[in-house]
Protein backbone atom coordinates (compact mmCIF):
# COMPACT_ATOMS: atom_id res chain seq x y z
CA UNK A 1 18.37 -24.99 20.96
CA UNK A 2 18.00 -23.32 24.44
CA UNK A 3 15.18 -20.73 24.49
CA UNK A 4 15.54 -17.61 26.38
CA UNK A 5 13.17 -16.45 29.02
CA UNK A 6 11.14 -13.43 28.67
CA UNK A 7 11.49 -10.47 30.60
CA UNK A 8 8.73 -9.84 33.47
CA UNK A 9 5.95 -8.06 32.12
CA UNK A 10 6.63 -8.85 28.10
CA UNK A 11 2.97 -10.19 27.91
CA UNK A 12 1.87 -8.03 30.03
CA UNK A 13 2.89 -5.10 27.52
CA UNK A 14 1.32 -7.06 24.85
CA UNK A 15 -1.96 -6.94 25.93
CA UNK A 16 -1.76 -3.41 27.21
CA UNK A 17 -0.90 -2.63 23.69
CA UNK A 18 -3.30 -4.56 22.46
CA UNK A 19 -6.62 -2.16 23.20
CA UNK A 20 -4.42 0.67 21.89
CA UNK A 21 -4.02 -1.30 18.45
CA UNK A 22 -8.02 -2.08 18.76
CA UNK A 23 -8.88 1.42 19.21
CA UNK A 24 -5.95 2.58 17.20
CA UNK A 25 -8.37 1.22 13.84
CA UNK A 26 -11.87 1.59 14.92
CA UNK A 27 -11.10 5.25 14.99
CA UNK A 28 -9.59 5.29 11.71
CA UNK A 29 -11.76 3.11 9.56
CA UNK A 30 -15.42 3.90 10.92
CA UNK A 31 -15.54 6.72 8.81
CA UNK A 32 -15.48 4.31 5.52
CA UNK A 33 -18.81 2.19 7.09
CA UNK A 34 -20.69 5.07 7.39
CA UNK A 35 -20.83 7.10 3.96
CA UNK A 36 -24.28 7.27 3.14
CA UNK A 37 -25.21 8.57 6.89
CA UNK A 38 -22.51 11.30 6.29
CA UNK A 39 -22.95 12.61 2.80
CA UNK A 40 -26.42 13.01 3.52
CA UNK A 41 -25.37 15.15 6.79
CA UNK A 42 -22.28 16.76 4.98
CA UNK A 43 -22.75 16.92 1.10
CA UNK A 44 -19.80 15.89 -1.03
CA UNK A 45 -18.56 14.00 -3.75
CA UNK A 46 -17.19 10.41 -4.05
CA UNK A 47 -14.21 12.02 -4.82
CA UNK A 48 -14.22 13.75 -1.31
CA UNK A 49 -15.10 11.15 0.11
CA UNK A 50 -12.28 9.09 -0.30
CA UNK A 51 -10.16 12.17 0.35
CA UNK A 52 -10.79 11.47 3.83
CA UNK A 53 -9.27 8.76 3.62
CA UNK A 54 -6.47 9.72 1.43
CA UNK A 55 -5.59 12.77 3.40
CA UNK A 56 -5.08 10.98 6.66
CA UNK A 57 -3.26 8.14 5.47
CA UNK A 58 -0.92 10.84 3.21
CA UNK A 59 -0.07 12.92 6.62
CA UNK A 60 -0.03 9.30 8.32
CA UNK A 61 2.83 8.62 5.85
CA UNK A 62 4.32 11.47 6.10
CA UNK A 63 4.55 12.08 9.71
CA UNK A 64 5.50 8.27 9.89
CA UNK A 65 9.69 8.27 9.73
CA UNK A 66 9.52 11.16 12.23
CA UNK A 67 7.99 9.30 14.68
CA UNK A 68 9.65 6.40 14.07
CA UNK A 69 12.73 8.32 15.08
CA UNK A 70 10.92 9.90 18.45
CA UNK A 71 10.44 6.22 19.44
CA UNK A 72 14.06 5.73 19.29
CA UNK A 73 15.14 8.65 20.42
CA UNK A 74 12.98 8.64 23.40
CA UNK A 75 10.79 6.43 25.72
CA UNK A 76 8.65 4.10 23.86
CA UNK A 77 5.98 4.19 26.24
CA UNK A 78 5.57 8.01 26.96
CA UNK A 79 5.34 8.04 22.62
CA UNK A 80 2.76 5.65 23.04
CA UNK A 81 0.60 7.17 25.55
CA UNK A 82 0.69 10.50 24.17
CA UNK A 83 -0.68 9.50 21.15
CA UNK A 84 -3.37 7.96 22.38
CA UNK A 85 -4.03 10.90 24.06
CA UNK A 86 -4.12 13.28 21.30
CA UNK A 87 -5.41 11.17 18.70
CA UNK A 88 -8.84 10.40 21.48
CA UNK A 89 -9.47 14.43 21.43
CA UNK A 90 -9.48 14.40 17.64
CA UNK A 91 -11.62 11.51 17.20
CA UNK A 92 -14.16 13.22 20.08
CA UNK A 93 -13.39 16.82 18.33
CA UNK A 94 -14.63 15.16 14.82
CA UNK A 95 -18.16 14.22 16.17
CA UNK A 96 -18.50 18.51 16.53
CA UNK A 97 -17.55 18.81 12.62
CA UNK A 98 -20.48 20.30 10.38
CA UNK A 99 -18.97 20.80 7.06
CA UNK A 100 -16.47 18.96 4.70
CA UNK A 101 -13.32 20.96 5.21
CA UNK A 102 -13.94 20.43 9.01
CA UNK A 103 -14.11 16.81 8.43
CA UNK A 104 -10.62 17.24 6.15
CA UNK A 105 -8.88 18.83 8.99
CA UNK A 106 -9.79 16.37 11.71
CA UNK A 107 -8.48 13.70 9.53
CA UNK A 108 -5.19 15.23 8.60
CA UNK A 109 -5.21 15.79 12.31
CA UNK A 110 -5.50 12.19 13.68
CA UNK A 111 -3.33 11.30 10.65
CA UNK A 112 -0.57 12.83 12.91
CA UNK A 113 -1.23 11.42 16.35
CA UNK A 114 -1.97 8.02 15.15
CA UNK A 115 1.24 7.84 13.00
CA UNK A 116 3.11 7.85 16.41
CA UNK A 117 1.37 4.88 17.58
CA UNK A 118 2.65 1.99 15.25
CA UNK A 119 6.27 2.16 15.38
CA UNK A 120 6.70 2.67 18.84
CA UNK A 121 4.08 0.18 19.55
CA UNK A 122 5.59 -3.07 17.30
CA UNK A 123 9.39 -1.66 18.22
CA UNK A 124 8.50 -1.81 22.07
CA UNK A 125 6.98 -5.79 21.90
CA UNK A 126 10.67 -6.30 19.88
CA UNK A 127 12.68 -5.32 22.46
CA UNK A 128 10.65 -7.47 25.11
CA UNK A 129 10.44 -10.23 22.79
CA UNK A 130 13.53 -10.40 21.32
CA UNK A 131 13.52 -14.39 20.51
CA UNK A 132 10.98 -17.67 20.27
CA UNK A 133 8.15 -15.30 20.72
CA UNK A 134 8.73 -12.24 18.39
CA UNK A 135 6.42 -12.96 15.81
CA UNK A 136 4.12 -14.35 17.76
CA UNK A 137 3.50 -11.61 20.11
CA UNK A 138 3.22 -9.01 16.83
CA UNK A 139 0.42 -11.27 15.67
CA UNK A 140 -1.27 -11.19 19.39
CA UNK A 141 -0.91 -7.43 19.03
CA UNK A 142 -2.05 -7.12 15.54
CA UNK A 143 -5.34 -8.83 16.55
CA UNK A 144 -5.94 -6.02 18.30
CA UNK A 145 -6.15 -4.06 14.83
CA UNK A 146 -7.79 -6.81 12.75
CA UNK A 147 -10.11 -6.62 16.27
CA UNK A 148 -10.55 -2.80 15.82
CA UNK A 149 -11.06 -2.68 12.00
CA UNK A 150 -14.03 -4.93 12.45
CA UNK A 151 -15.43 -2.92 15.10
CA UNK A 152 -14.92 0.11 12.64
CA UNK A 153 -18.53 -1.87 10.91
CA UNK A 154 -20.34 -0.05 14.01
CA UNK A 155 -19.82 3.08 12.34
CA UNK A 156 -22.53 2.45 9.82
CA UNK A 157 -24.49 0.73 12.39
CA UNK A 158 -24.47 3.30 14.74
CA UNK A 159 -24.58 5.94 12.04
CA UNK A 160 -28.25 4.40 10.67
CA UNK A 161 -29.97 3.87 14.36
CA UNK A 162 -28.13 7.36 15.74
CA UNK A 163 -26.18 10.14 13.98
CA UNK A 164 -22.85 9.56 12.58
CA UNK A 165 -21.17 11.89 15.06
CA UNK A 166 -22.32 9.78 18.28
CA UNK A 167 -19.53 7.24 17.24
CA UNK A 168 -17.09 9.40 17.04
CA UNK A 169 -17.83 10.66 20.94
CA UNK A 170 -17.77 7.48 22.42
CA UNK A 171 -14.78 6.22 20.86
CA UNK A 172 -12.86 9.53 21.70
CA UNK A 173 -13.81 9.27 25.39
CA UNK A 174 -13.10 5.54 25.69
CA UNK A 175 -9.65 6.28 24.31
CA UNK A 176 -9.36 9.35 26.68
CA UNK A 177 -10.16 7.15 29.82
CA UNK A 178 -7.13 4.68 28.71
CA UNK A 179 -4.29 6.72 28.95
CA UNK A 180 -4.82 6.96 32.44
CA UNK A 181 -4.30 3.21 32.42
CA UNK A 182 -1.62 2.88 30.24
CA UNK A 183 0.21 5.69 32.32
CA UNK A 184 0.33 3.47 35.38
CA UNK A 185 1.25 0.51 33.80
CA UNK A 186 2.83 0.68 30.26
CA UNK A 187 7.04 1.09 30.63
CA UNK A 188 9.94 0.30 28.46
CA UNK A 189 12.13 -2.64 28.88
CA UNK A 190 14.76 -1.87 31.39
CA UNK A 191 18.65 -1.88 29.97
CA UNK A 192 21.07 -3.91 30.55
CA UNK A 193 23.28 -3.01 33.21
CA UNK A 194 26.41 -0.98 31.69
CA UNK A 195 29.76 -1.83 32.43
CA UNK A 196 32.01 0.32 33.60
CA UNK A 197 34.60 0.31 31.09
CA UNK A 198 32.18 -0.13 28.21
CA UNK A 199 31.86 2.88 25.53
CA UNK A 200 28.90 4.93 25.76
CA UNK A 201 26.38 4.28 22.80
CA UNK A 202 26.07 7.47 20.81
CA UNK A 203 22.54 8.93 20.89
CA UNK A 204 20.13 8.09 18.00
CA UNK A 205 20.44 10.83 15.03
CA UNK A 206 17.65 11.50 12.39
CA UNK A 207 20.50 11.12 9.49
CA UNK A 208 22.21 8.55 10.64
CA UNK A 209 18.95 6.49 11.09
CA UNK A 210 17.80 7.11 7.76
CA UNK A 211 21.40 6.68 6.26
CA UNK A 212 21.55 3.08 7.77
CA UNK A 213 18.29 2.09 6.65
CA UNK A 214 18.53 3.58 2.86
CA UNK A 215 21.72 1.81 2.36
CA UNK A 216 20.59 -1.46 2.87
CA UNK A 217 19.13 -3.16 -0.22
CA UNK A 218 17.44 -5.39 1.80
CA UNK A 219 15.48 -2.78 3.47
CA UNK A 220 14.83 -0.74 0.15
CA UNK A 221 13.45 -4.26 -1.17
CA UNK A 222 11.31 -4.25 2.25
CA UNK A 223 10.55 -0.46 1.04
CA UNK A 224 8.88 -1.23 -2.02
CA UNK A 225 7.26 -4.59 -0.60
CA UNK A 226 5.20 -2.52 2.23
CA UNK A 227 4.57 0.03 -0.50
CA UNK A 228 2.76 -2.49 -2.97
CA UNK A 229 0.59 -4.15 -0.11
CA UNK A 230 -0.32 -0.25 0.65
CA UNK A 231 -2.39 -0.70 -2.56
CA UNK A 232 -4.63 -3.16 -0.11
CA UNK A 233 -6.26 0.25 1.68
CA UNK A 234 -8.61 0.06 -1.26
CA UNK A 235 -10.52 -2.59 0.62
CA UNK A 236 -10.89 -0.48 3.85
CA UNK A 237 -12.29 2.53 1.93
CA UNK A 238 -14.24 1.03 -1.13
CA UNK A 239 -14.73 -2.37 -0.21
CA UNK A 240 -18.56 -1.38 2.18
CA UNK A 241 -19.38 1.03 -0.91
CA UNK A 242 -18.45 -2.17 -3.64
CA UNK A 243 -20.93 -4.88 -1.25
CA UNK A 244 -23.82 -1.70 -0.56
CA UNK A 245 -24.25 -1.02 -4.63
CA UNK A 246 -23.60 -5.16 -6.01
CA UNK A 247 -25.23 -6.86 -3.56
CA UNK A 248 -27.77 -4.29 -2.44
CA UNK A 249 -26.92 -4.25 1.32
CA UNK A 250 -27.82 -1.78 3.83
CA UNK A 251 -25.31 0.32 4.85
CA UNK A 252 -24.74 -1.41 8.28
CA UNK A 253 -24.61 -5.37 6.93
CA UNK A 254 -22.03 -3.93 4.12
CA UNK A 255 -19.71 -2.49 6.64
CA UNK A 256 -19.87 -5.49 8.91
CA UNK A 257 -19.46 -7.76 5.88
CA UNK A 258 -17.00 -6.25 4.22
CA UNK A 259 -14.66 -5.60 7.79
CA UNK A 260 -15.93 -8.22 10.26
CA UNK A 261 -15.23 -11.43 8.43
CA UNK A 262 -12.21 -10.23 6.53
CA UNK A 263 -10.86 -8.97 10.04
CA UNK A 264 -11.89 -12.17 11.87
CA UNK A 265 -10.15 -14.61 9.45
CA UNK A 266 -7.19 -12.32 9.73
CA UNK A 267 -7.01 -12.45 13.07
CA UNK A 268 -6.90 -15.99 12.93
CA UNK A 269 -4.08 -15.50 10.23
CA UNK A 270 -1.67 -13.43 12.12
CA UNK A 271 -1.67 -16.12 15.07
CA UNK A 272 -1.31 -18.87 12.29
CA UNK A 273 1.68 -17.11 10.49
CA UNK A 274 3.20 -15.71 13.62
CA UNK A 275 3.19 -19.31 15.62
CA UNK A 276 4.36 -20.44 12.11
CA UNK A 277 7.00 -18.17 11.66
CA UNK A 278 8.67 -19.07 15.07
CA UNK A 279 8.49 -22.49 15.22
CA UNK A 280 9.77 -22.86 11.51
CA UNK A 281 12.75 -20.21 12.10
CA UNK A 282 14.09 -22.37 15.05
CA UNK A 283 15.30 -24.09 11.59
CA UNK A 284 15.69 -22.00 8.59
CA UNK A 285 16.15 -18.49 9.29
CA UNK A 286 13.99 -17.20 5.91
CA UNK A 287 11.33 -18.82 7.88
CA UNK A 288 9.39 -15.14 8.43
CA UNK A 289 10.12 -14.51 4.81
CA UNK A 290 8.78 -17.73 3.64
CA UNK A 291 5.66 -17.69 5.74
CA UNK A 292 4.39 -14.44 4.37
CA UNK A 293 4.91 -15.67 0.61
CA UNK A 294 2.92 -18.37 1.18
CA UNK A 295 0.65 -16.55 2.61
CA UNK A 296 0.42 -14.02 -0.79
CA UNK A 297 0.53 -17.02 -2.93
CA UNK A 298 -3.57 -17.49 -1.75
CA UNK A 299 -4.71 -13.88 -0.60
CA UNK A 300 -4.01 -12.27 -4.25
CA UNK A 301 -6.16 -14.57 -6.08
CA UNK A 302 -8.63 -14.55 -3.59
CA UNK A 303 -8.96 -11.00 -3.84
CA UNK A 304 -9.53 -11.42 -7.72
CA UNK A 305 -12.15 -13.77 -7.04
CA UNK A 306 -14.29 -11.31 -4.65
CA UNK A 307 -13.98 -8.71 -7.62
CA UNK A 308 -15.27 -10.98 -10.39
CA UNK A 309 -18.01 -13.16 -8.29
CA UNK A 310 -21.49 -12.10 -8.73
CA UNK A 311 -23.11 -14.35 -5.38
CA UNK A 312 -22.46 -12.70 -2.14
CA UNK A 313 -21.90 -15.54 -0.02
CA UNK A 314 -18.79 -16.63 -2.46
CA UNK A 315 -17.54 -12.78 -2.19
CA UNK A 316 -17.64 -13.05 1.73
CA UNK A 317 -16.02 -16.43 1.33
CA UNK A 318 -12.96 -15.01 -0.92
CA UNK A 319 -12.53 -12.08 1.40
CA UNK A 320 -12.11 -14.57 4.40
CA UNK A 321 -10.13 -16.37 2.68
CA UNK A 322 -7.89 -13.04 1.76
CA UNK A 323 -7.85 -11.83 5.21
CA UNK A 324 -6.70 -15.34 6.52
CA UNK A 325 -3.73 -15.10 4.55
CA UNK A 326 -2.78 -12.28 4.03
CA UNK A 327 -2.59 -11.67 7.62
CA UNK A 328 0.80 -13.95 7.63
CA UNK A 329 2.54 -10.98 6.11
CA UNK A 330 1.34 -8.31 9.50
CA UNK A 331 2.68 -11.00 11.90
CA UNK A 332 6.13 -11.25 10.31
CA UNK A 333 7.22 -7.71 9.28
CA UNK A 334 8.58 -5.88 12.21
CA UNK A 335 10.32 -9.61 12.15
CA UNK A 336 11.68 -9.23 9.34
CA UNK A 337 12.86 -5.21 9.97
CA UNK A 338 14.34 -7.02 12.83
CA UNK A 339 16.50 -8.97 10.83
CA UNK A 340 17.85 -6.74 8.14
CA UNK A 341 17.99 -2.77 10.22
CA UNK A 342 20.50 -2.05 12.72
CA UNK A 343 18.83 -2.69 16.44
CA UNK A 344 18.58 1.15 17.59
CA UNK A 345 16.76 2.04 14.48
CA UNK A 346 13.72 -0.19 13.94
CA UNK A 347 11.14 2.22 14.59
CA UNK A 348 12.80 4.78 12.40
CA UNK A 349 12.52 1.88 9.99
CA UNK A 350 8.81 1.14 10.08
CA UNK A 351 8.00 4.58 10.18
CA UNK A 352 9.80 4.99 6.86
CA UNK A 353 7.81 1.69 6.00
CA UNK A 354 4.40 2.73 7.05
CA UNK A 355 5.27 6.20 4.84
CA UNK A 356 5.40 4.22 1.44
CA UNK A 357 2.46 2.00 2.34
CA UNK A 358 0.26 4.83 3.42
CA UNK A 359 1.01 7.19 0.41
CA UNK A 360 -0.07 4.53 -1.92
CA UNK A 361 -2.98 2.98 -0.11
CA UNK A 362 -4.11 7.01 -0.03
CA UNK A 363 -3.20 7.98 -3.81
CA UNK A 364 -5.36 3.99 -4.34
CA UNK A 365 -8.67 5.49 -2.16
CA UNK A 366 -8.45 8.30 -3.64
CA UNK A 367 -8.04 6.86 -6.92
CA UNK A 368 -11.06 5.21 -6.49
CA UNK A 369 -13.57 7.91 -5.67
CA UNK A 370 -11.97 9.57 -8.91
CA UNK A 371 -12.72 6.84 -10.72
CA UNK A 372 -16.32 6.41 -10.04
CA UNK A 373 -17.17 10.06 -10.87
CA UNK A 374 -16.10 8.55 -14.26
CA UNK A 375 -18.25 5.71 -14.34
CA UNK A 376 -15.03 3.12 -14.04
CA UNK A 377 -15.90 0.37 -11.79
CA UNK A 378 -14.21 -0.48 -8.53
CA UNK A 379 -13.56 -3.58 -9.70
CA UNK A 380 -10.38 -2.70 -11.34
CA UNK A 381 -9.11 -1.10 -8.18
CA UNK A 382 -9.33 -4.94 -6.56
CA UNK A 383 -7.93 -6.21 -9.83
CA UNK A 384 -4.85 -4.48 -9.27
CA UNK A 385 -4.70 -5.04 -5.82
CA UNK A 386 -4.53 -8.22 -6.26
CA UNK A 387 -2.03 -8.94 -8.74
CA UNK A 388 0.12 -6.56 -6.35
CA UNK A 389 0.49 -9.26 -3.53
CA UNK A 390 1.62 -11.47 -6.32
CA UNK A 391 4.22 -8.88 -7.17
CA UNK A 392 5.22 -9.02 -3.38
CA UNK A 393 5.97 -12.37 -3.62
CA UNK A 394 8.85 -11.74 -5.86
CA UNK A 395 10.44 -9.10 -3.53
CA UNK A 396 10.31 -10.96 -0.84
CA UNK A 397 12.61 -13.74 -2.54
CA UNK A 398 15.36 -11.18 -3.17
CA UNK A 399 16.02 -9.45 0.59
CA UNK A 400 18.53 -10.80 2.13
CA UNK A 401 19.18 -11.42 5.93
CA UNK A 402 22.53 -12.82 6.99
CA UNK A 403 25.00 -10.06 6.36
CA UNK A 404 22.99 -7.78 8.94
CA UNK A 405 22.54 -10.77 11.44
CA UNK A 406 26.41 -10.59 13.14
CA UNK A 407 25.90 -6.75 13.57
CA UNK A 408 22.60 -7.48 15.49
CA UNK A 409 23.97 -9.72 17.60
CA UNK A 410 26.73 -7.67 18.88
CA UNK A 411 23.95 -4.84 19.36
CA UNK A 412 21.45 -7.26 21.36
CA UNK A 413 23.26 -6.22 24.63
CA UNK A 414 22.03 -3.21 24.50
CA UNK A 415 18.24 -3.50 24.45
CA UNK A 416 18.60 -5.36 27.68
């Protein structure tokens, strides 16, 4: 089988993307490493506290198929760029908040900008990696995240030797100094040259994107699938809180230990599963299905172990072991949008994606400071977690991929 080249500049974009992704998540999961540091600045309750969360991951979600459709309607890059630049000014604007509902707004507030980011981002490495590479390249990116969500642990770290705002400021200005980088250097894949003759592609409508993608089983199966791993945000919110109270960790060593070696070992995972992925689809075309339910297959049990082991070297050991694997599943699924959603619409698609996972991984945070104002243990949030990925599993064997791939191979010309 002959393998394509790449485009000039595909890696290139890649690892320009790359700092976005890693900045993309520090900014958005610091705020979870560094609770005791912030109550004790801004009173509230558990409950509020995981509204933070909640709140930006419900405007995340709901902003999410909206800018999935700016990033095909328009440039990729200038989508990218500008919301680095507006999400930066929130993050710097949050380190000036003094009370709770200042807090609330700056969240719902960077829940917007960053929504932009994603689609655009993982649609824009598809179109310059359109063969051999694709999942490999989303796993290089995604590193960038798993990168980013471990450096979110220097929240609490900062937060305990400075204030918690200080965090916020640098972050904001280091993202503010990178879209002057990305501006000279960050561009969308050039087309293919048209031919003369050839009909003019109709520009990219809001209902017909959305009318594509809901009629496709496939891609409501993919719906629900990206919905039931949203359940997994439990970990990012609760997961420092669960180590600080069991184990009796400072505030710092839980957030590193509950982000840095789960994010590590995934990074390591979405290389594994995206090299995987590639090689093994060369053969059977389910390959970037299969990958990702083998993948499940370890990471739900694994979370069920962290929840029920009482020594905290075996909890660190199950959430490595979690993040390793369940990584497998971030390398493959723009991959496997790619395979069942018409070509002009797959950042419509993972915005409408990202909506259902970020509604329920903010109604599961949430959830969770509820609970404990009841007394109910977190451990029954990770319980159910974990018996979601199984439940992935199953959808995963049931979306289908060969009717769509004729129609995306007669649409391939376009993207250049």
């Amino acid at each position: 089988m002959t393998i394509p080249a790449l485009p000039p500049r595909a890696w290139l974009i890649v690892g320009l993307l790359w700092l976005v992704a890693c900045l993309n998540y520090i900014d958005r999961v610091m705020i979870a490493t560094m609770r005791g540091s912030l109550v004790a600045a801004v009173p509230m309750t558990d409950a509020q506290f995981g509204l933070l969360t909640a709140v930006f991951l419900w405007v995340y979600a709901s902003f999410s198929p909206f800018a999935g459709f700016m990033a095909d309607r328009f440039k990729r890059s200038h989508v990218i760029i500008g919301s680095l630049l507006v999400w930066s000014v929130v993050t710097w604007m949050t380190s000036f908040a003094t009370t709770f509902n200042q807090l609330l707004i700056t969240r719902g507030l960077m829940g917007i900008s960053e929504a932009f980011y994603v689609p655009a981002a993982l649609a824009l490495i598809s179109d310059y990696h359109q063969g051999a590479t694709r999942s490999r390249a989303t796993g290089v990116h995604m590193t960038g995240m798993m990168i980013g969500a471990s450096l979110g642990g220097l929240g609490g770290w900062v937060a305990e030797r400075h204030t918690w705002n200080y965090a916020f400021s640098f972050f904001g200005l280091v993202g503010i100094c990178y879209v002057f980088v990305l501006a000279l250097f960050l561009r969308d894949r050039p087309r293919a040259p048209q031919l003369v003759d050839a009909p003019v592609a109709p520009p990219v409508r809001l209902g017909a994107a959305f009318s594509s993608l809901l009629r496709s089983p496939s891609f409501l199966l993919a719906f629900v699938y990206w919905g039931a791993l949203g359940v997994l945000w439990t970990i990012v919110g609760w997961m420092p809180t669960y180590l600080t109270e069991k184990f009796q960790l400072k505030q710092g060593n839980a957030g590193f230990s509950a982000t840095g070696y789960l994010q590590a070992a995934a990074m390591v995972g979405v290389l594994i599963g995206g090299y995987w992925a590639d090689v093994w689809s060369r053969k059977n075309p389910r390959a970037r299905l299969y990958v990702p339910m083998i993948g499940l297959a370890v990471a739900g049990p694994a979370l069920l172990f962290v929840a029920h082991t009482d020594i905290l070297l075996f909890a660190i050991l199950g959430l490595t072991l979690h993040g390793l694997f369940r990584a497998f599943t971030d390398a493959n699924m723009m991959p496997v949008l790619c395979m069942i959603a018409d070509p002009r619409y797959r950042a419509t698609g993972y915005g409408l994606l990202n909506l259902c996972a970020c509604f329920v991984g903010g109604v599961s945070i949430y959830a969770g400071g509820w609970l404990r104002d009841r007394g109910v243990s977190l451990v029954h949030l990770f319980e159910f977690a974990g018996c979601s990925l199984l439940f992935c599993i199953f959808l995963l064997l049931f979306i289908r991929t060969e009717p769509v791939r004729a129609e995306m191979d007669k649409a391939a010309p376009e993207l250049g």
